[in-house]
Protein backbone atom coordinates (compact mmCIF):
# COMPACT_ATOMS: atom_id res chain seq x y z
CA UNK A 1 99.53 -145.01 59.90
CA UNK A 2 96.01 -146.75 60.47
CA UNK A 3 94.66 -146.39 63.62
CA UNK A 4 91.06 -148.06 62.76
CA UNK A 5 90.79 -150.95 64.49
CA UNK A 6 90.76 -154.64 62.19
CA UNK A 7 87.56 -155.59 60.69
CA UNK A 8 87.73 -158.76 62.77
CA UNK A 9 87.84 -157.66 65.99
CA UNK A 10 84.96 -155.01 64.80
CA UNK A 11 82.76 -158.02 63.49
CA UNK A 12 83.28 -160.25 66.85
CA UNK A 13 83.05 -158.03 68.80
CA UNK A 14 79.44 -156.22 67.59
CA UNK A 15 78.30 -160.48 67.19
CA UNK A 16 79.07 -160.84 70.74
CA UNK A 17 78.54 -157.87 73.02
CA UNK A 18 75.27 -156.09 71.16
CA UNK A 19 72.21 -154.41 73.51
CA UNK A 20 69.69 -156.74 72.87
CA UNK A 21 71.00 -159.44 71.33
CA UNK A 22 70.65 -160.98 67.48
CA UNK A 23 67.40 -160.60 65.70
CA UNK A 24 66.11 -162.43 62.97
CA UNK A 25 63.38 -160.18 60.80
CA UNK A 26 62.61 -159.86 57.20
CA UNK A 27 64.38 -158.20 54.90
CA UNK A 28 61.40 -155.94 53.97
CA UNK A 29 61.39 -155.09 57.92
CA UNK A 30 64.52 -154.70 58.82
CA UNK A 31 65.49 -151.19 58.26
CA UNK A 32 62.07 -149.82 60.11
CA UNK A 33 62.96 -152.63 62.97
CA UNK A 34 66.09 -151.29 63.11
CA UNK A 35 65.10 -147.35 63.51
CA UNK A 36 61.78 -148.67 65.66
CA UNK A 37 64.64 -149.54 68.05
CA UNK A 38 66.62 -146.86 68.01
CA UNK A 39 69.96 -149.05 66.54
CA UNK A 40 73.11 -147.02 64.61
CA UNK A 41 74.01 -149.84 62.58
CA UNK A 42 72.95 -153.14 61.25
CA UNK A 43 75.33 -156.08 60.79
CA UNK A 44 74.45 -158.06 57.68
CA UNK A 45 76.19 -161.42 57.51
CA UNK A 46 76.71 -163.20 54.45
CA UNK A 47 75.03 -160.75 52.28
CA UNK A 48 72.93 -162.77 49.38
CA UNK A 49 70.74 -159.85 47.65
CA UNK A 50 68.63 -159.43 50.31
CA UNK A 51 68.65 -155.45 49.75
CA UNK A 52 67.84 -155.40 45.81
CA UNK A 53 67.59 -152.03 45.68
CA UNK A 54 71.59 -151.17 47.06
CA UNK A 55 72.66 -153.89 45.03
CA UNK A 56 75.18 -152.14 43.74
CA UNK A 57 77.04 -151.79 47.48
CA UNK A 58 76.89 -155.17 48.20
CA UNK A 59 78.66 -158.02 46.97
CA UNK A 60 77.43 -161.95 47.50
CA UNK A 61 78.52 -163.88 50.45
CA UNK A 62 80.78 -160.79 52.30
CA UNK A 63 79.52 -159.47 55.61
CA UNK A 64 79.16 -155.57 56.14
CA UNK A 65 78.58 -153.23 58.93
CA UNK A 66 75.88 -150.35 57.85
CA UNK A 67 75.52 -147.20 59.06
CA UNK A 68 72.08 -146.16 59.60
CA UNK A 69 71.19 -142.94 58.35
CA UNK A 70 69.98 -140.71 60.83
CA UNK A 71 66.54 -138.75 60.08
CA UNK A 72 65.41 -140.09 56.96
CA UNK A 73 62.28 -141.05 54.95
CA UNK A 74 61.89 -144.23 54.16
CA UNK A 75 60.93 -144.47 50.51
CA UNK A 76 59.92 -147.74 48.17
CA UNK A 77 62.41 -148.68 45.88
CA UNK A 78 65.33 -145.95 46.95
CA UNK A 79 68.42 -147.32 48.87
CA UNK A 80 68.92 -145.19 52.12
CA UNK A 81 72.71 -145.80 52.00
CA UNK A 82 75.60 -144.55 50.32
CA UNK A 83 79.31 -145.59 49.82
CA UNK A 84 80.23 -144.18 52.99
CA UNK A 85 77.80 -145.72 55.39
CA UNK A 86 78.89 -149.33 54.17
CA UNK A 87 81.64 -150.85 56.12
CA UNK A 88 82.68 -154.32 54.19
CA UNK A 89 83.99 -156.81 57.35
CA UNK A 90 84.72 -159.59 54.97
CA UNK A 91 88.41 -158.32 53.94
């Protein structure tokens, strides 16, 4: 039996009840933003290969949830996430 809750009421409900609002930053920023402020996840919408180095996580036009790893190293050119930090809302 699935217990998870539906990746609609997920997606509406992080939209609509977040700490702090939406935020609008660059792509190149986002991931420190997101760790500058402490967040767990970040909510992508409409994904449009923003993140060219996970490419191969993402597919155009779906929306995903992602899992911020926690004490990492940000690196140029390495994607910090893996298959299981990548939570596709779009089905």
């Amino acid at each position: 039996m699935n217990m998870n809750p539906p990746a609609l009421y997920i997606r509406y409900f992080i939209m609509y009840n977040n700490v702090g609002g939406q935020y609008r930053t660059t792509v190149d920023n986002m991931i420190p933003y997101a760790y500058e402020n402490d967040a767990d996840y970040i909510l992508l919408l409409t994904y449009d290969n923003s993140l060219d180095i996970c490419n191969h996580l993402f597919t155009n036009g779906r929306d995903y949830l992602l899992q911020l790893p926690q004490n990492i190293v940000i690196e140029d050119n390495q994607c910090i996430f893996d298959e299981s930090m990548v939570y596709d809302l779009s089905d």
